[in-house]
Protein backbone atom coordinates (compact mmCIF):
# COMPACT_ATOMS: atom_id res chain seq x y z
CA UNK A 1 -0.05 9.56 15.81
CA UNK A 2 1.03 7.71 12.87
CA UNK A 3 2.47 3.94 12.87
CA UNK A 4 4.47 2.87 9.07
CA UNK A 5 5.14 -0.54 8.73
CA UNK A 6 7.07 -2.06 5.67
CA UNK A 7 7.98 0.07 2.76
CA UNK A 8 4.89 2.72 3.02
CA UNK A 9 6.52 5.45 0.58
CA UNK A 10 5.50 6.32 -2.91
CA UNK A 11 8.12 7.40 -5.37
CA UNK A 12 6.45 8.57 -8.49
CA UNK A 13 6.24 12.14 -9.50
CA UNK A 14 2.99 14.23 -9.91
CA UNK A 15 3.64 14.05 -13.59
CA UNK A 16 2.89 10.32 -13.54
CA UNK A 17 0.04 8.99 -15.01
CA UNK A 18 -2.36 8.83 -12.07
CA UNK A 19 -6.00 7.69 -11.89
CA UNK A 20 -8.15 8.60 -8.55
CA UNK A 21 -11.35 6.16 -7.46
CA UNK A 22 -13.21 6.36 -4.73
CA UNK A 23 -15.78 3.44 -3.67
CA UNK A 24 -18.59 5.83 -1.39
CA UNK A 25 -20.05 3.33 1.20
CA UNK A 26 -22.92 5.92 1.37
CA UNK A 27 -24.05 5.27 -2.08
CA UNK A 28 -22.73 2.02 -3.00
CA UNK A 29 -22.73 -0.73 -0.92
CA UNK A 30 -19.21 -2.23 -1.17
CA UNK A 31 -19.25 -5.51 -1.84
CA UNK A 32 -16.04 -8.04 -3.35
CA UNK A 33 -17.57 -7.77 -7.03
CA UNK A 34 -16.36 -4.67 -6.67
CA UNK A 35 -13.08 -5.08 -6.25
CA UNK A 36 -12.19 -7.46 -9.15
CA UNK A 37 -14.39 -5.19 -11.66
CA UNK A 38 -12.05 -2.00 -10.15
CA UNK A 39 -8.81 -4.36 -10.19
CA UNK A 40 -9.70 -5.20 -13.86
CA UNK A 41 -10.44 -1.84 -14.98
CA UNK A 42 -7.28 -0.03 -13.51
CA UNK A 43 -5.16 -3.13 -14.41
CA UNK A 44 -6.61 -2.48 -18.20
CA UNK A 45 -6.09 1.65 -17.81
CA UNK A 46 -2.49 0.93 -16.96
CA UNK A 47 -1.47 -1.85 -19.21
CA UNK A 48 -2.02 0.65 -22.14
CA UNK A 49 -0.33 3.19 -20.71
CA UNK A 50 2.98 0.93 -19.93
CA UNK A 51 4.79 1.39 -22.98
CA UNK A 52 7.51 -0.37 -25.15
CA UNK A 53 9.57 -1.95 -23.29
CA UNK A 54 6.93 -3.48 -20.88
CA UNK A 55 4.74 -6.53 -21.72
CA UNK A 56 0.92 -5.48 -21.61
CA UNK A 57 -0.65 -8.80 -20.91
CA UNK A 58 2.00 -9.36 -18.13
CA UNK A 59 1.38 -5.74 -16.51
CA UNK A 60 -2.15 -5.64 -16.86
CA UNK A 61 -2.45 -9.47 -14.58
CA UNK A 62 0.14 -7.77 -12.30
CA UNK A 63 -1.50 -4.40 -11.74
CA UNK A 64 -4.95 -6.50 -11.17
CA UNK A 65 -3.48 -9.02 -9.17
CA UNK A 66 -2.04 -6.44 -6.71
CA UNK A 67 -5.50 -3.95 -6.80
CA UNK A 68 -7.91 -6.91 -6.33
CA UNK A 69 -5.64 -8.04 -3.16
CA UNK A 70 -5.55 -5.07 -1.63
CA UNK A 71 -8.87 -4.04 -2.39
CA UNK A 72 -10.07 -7.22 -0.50
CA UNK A 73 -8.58 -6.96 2.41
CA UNK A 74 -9.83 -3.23 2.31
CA UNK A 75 -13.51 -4.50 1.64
CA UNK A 76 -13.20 -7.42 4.12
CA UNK A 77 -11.78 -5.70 7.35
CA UNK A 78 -13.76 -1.98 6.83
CA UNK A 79 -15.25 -0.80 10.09
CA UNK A 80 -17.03 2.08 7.86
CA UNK A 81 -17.02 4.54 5.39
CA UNK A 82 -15.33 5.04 1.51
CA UNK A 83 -12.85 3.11 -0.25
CA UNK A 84 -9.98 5.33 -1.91
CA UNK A 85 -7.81 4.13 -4.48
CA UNK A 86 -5.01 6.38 -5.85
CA UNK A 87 -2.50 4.70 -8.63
CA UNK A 88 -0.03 5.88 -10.79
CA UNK A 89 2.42 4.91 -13.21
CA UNK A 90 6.04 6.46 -14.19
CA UNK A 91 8.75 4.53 -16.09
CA UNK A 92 7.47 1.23 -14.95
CA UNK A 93 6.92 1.48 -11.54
CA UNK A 94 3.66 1.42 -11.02
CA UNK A 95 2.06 2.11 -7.57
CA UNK A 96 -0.64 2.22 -5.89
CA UNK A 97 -2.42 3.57 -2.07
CA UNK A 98 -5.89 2.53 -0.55
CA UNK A 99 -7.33 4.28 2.09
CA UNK A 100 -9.95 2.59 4.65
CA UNK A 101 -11.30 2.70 8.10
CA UNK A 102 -10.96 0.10 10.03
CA UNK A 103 -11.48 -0.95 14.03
CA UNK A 104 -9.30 -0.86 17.17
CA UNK A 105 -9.19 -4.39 17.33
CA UNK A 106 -8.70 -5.21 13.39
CA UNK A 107 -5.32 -2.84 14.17
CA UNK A 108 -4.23 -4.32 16.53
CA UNK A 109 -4.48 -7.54 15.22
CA UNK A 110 -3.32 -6.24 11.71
CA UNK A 111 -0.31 -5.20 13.17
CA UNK A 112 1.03 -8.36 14.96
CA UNK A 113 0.31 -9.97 11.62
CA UNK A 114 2.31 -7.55 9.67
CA UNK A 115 4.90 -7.91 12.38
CA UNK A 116 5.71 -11.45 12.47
CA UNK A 117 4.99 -11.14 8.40
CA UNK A 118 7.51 -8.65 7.91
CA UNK A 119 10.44 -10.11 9.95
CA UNK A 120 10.57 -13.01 8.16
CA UNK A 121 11.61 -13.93 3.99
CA UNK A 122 8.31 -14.11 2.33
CA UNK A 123 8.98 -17.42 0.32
CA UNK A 124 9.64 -19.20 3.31
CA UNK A 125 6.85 -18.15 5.06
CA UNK A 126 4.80 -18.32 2.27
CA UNK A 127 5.61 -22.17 2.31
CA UNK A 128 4.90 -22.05 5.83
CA UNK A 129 1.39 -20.57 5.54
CA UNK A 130 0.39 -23.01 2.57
CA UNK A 131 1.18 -26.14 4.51
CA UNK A 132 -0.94 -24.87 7.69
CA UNK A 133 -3.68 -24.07 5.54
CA UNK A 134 -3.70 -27.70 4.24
CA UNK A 135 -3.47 -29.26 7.51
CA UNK A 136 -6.31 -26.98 8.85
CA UNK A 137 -8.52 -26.14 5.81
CA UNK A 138 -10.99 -23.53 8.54
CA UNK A 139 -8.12 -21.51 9.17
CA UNK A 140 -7.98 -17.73 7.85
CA UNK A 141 -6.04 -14.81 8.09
CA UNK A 142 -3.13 -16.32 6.71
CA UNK A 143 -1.97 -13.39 4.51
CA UNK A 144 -1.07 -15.53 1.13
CA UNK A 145 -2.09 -13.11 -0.86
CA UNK A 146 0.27 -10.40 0.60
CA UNK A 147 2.80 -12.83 0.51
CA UNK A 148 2.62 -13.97 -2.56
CA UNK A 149 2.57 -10.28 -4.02
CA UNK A 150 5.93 -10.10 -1.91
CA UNK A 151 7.26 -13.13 -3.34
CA UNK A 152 5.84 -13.81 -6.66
CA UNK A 153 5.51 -10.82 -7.76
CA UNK A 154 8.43 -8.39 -6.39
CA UNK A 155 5.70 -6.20 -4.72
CA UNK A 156 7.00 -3.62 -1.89
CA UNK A 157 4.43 -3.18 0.61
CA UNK A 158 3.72 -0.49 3.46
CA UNK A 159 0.74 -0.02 5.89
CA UNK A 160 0.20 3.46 7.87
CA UNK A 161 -2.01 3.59 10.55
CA UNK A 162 -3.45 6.74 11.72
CA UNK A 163 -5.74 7.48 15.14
CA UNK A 164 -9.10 9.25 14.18
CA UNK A 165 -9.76 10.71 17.55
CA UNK A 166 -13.70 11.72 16.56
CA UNK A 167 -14.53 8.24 16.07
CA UNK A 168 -11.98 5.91 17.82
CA UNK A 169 -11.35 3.88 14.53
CA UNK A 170 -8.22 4.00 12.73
CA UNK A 171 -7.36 5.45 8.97
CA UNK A 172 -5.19 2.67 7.02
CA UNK A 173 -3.50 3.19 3.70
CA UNK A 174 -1.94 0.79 1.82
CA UNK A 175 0.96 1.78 -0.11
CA UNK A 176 1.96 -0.86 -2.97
CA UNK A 177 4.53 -0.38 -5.83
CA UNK A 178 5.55 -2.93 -8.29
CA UNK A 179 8.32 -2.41 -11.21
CA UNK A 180 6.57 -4.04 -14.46
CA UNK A 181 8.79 -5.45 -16.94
């Protein structure tokens, strides 16, 4: 059974621009070098495909920003297996899925996160989360980087978690979209 939590929809046609990557643990072991040199490279792909209209620099920091969050959390909470990253890009909306396998427990967790995260406005709580960091610099798991795509950055965000009954571990995508200006 499938769990959505926050905005996990995609919106752009087929006929967007797309661009398909997938990190194989098999061959490659992931490691967070690769997720700003794939954040930078997609973030680059897209910026030239934005069009008038849309400021290049602006979209191409955006579009990296977002990947190279993402991507991290992907790379830092993997139980096993590949990294998939699907984007695409259609009258400036650009979005964005990554698929990962991740434990039980990480879900679980995860999700409580998500749902106190989710409930709340994400500048407040992003304020929130800054100020406990600085009283209690050993704390993690704060989420300020998907808050501050929420905030900063206008970013919709969705999670789906899916059972994989063969291996008790769960299948989560994360569904991003940003409008680039």
């Amino acid at each position: 059974m499938a769990e959505h939590l926050g905005s996990a929809h995609l919106e752009n046609s087929a006929s967007a621009k797309n661009y398909r990557i997938v990190l194989v643990a098999d061959k490659l072991d992931i490691s967070w070098h690769h997720c700003g040199t794939t954040s930078d490279f997609l973030g680059e792909y897209f910026s030239r495909a934005c069009g008038a209209g849309v400021d290049a620099v602006d979209a191409r920091h955006s579009i990296g920003y977002l990947l190279n969050e993402i991507l991290e959390n992907a790379v830092k909470f993997r139980e096993t297996g590949n990294i998939e990253v699907i984007c695409s890009l259609e009258n400036g909306r650009f979005e964005a899925g990554i698929a990962n396998v991740i434990s039980r427990e990480t879900t679980d967790s995860f999700q409580k996160h998500l749902n106190v995260m989710l409930k709340k406005d994400p500048g407040e709580l992003l304020l929130e989360r800054i100020e406990a960091n600085a009283l209690d610099p050993e704390s993690g798991g704060s989420g300020l980087g998907l808050l501050t795509l929420m905030n900063d950055y206008g970013a919709e965000l969705g999670w789906q978690f899916e059972d994989e009954h063969v291996n008790g571990h769960v299948r989560l995508n994360t569904i991003a979209a940003l409008a680039l200006s």
